[in-house]
Protein backbone atom coordinates (compact mmCIF):
# COMPACT_ATOMS: atom_id res chain seq x y z
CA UNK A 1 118.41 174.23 103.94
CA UNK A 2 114.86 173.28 104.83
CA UNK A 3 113.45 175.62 101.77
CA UNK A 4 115.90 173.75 99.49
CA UNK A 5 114.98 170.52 100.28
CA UNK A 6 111.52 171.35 100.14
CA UNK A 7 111.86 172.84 96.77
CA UNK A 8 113.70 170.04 95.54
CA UNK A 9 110.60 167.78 95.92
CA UNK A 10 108.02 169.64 95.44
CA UNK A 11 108.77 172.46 92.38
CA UNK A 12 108.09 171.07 89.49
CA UNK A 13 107.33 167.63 91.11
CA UNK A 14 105.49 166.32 87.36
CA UNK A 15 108.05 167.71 85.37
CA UNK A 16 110.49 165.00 87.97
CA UNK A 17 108.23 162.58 88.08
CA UNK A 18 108.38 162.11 84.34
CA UNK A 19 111.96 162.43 84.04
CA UNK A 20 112.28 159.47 86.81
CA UNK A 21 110.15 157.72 84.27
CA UNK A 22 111.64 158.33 81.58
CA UNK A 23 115.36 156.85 83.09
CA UNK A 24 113.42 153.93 85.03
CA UNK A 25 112.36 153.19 81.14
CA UNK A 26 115.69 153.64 79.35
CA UNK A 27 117.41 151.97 82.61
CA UNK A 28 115.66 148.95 81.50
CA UNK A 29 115.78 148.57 77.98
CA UNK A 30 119.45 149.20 78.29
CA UNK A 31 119.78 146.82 81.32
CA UNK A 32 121.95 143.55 79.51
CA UNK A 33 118.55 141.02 79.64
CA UNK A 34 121.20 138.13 81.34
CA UNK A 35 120.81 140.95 84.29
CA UNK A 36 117.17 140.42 84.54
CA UNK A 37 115.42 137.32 86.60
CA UNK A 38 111.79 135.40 86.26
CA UNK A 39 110.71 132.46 88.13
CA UNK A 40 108.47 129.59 86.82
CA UNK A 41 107.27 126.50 88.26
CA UNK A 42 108.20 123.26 86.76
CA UNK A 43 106.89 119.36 87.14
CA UNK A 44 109.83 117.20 87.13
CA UNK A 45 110.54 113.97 87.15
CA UNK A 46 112.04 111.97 90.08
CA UNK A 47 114.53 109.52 89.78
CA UNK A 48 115.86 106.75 91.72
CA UNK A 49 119.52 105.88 91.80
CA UNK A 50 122.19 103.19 93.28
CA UNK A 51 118.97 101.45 94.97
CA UNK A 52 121.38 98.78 97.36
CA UNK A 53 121.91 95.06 95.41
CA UNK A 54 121.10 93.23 98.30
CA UNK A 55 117.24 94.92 98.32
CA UNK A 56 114.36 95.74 96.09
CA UNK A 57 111.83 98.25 96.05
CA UNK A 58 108.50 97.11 96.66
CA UNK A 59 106.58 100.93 97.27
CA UNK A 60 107.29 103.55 94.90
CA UNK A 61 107.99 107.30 95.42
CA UNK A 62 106.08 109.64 93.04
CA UNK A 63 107.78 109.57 89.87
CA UNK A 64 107.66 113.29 89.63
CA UNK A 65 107.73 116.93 91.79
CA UNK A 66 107.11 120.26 91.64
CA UNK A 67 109.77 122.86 92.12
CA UNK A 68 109.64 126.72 91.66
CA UNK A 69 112.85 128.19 89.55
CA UNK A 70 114.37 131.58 89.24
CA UNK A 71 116.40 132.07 86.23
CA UNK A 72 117.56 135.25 83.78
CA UNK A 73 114.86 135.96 81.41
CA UNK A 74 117.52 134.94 78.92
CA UNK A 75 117.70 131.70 80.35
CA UNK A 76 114.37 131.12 81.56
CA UNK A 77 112.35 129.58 78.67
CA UNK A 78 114.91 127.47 77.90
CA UNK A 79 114.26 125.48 80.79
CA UNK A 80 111.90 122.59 80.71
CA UNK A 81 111.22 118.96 82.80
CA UNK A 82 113.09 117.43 79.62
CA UNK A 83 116.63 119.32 81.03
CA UNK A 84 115.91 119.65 84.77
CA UNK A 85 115.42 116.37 86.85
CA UNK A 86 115.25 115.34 90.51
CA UNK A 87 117.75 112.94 91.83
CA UNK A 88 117.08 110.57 94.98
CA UNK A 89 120.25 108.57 95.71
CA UNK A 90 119.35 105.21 97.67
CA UNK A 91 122.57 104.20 98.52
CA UNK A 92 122.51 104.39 101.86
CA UNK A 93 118.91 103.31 102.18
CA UNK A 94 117.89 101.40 105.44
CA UNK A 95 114.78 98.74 105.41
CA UNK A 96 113.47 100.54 108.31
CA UNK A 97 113.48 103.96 106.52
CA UNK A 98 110.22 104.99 104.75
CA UNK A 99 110.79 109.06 104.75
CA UNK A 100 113.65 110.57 102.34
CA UNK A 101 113.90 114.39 102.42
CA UNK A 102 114.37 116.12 98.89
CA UNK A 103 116.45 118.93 98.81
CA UNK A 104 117.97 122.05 96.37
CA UNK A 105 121.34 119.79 95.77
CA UNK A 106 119.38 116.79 94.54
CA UNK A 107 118.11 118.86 91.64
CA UNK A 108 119.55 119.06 88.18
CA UNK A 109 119.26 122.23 86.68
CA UNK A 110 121.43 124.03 83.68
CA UNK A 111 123.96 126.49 85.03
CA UNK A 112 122.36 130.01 86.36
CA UNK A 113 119.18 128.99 86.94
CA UNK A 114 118.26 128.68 90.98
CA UNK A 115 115.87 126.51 92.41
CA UNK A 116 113.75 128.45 95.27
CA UNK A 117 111.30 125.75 96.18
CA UNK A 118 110.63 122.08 96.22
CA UNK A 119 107.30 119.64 96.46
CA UNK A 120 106.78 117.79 98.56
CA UNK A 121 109.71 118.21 100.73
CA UNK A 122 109.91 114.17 101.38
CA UNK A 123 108.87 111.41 99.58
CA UNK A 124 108.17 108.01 100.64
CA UNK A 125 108.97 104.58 99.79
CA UNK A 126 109.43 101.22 101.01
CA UNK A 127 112.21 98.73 100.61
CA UNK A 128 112.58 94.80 101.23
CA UNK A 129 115.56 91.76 101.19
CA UNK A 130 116.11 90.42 97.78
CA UNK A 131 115.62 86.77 98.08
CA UNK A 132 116.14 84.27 95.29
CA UNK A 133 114.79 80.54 95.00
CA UNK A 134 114.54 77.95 92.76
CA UNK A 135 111.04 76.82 91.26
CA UNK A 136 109.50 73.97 89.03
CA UNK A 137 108.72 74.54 85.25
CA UNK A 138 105.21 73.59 84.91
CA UNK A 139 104.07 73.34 81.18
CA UNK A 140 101.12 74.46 80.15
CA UNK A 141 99.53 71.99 77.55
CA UNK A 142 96.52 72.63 75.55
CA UNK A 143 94.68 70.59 73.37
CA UNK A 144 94.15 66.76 72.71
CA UNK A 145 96.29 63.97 70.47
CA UNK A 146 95.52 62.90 67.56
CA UNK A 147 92.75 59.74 67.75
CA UNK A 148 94.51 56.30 68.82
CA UNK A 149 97.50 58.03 70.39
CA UNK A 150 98.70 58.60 73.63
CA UNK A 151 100.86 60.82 76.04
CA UNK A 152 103.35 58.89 77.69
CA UNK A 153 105.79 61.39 78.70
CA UNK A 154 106.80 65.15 79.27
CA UNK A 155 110.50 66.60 79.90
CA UNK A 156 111.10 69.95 80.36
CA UNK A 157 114.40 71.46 80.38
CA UNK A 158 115.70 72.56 82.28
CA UNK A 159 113.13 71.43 84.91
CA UNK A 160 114.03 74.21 87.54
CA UNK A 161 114.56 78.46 87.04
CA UNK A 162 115.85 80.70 89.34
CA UNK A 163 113.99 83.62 90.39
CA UNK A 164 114.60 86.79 92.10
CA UNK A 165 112.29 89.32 93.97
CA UNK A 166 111.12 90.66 97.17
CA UNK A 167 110.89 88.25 99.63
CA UNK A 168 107.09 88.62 101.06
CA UNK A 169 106.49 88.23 97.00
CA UNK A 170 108.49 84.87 96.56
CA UNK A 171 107.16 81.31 98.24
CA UNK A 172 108.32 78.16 98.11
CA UNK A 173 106.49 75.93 96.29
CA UNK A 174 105.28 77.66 93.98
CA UNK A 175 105.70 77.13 90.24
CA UNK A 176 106.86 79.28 86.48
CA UNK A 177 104.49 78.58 83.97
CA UNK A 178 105.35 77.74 80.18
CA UNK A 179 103.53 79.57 77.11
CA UNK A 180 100.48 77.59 76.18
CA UNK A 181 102.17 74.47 73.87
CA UNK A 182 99.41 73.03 71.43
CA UNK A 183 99.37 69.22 71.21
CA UNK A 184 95.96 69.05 68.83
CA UNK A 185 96.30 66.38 66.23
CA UNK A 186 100.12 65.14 66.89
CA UNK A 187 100.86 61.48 66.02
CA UNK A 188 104.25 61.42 67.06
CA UNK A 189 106.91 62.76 69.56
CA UNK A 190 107.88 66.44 69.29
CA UNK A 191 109.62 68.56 71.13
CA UNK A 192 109.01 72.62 71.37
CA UNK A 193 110.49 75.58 72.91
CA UNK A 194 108.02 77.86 75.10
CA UNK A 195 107.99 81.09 76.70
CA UNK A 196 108.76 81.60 80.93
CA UNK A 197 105.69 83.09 82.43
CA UNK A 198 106.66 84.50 86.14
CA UNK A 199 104.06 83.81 88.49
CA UNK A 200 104.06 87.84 89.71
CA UNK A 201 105.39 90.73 88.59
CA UNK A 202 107.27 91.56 91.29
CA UNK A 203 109.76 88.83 90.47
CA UNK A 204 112.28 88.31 87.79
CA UNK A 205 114.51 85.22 86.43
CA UNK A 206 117.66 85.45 87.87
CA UNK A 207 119.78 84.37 84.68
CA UNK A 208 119.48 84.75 80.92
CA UNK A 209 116.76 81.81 80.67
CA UNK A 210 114.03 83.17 79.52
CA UNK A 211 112.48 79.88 77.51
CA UNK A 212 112.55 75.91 77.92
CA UNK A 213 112.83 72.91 75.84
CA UNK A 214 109.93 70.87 76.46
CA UNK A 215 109.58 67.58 74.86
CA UNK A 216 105.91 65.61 74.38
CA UNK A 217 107.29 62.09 74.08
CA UNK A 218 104.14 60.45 71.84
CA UNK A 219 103.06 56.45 71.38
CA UNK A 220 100.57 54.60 69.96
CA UNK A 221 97.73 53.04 72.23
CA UNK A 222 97.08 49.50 71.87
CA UNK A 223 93.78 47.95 71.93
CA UNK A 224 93.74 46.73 75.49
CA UNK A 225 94.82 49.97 76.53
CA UNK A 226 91.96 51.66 75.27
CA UNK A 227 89.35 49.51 76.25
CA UNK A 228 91.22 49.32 79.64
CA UNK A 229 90.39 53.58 79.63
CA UNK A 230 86.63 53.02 78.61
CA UNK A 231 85.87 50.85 81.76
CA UNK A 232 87.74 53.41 83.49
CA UNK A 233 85.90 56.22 82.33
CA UNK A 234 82.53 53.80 83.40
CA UNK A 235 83.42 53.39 86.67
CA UNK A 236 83.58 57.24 87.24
């Protein structure tokens, strides 16, 4: 038994050797390729879903991550970060939390392929209360009137927006800002539509407004007016 096992190995070991190469070779070429796995590392992007209505999110995770794949060679280059995506669901998201683990099931990935590794393993990312307020319109008026007339009025409308945002990023008191509106040269009373400028851009208007009517409400100056102005101007 000893001298046939021993014979089996050894006589004619190259002429074996070969032949086991020879069927390792046609083994694979015949092998169906779907049968057949390679891995590849992708970056990914990250995104951020059902954040809570009620809260806003005021330190952003990395937008993307790294994961390592393992697919059949059949399927592998047909994977790419434009079909594959990372999934952080903040629905259950605490104010107090700042660490969210990432994990395998948060990954979306075409059907066959595996995902063997993931990073980082957490992200982080800090939330705050929504808080909404109301604020003045301020407009924001450039230039000068025509010679001999003056200013007597300004309306805006409406004179108060609401706006929404994190509350360490909203104060009271504060005021929204119009486009600039150009007065140069007018001799009479006009009224112009203008652009909301937020005073951060952390906050948002809480409605549709996104312009106001402002009206510049024009008259002529009289004589004693004017000279009244001059002595004014003097005394300063």
């Amino acid at each position: 038994m000893k001298r046939f096992l021993k014979n089996l190995f050894i006589k004619n070991w190259g002429l074996k050797l070969f032949s086991f190469f020879v069927a390792l070779i046609i083994w694979l070429t015949l092998m169906p390729e779907g049968k057949t796995f390679s891995e590849k590392n992708l970056t990914i992007p990250l995104e951020l879903y059902n954040t809570p209505p009620e809260m806003e999110l005021v330190r952003k995770p990395p937008s993307t991550v790294d994961i390592k794949i393992r697919a059949p060679r059949s399927l592998i280059d047909q994977i790419t970060p434009a079909n594959v995506r990372a999934v952080l669901n903040l629905e259950n998201a605490r104010l107090d939390q700042r660490e969210y683990p990432l994990n395998k099931s948060m990954i979306s990935i075409p059907s066959g392929a595996e995902v063997k590794e993931i990073y980082p393993s957490q992200v982080n990312l800090a939330l705050e209360r929504t808080r909404e307020i109301m604020l003045d319109v301020e407009p924001n008026i450039t230039g000068k009137l025509k010679e001999g007339f003056k200013m007597e009025a300004v309306r805006v409308s409406p004179p108060q927006v609401l706006i929404r945002g994190p509350e360490s990023k909203i104060k009271a008191g504060g005021k929204v800002r119009t486009s600039p509106i150009d007065i140069s040269g007018l001799s009479q009373s006009a009224e112009f539509e203008a652009v909301l400028i937020l005073p951060k851009p952390d906050v948002r208007l809480a409605s549709s407004i996104s312009t106001v009517k402002v009206a510049i409400l024009i008259r002529k100056e009289n004589p004693e007016e004017k000279e009244a102005e001059k002595k004014k101007a003097q005394k300063r």
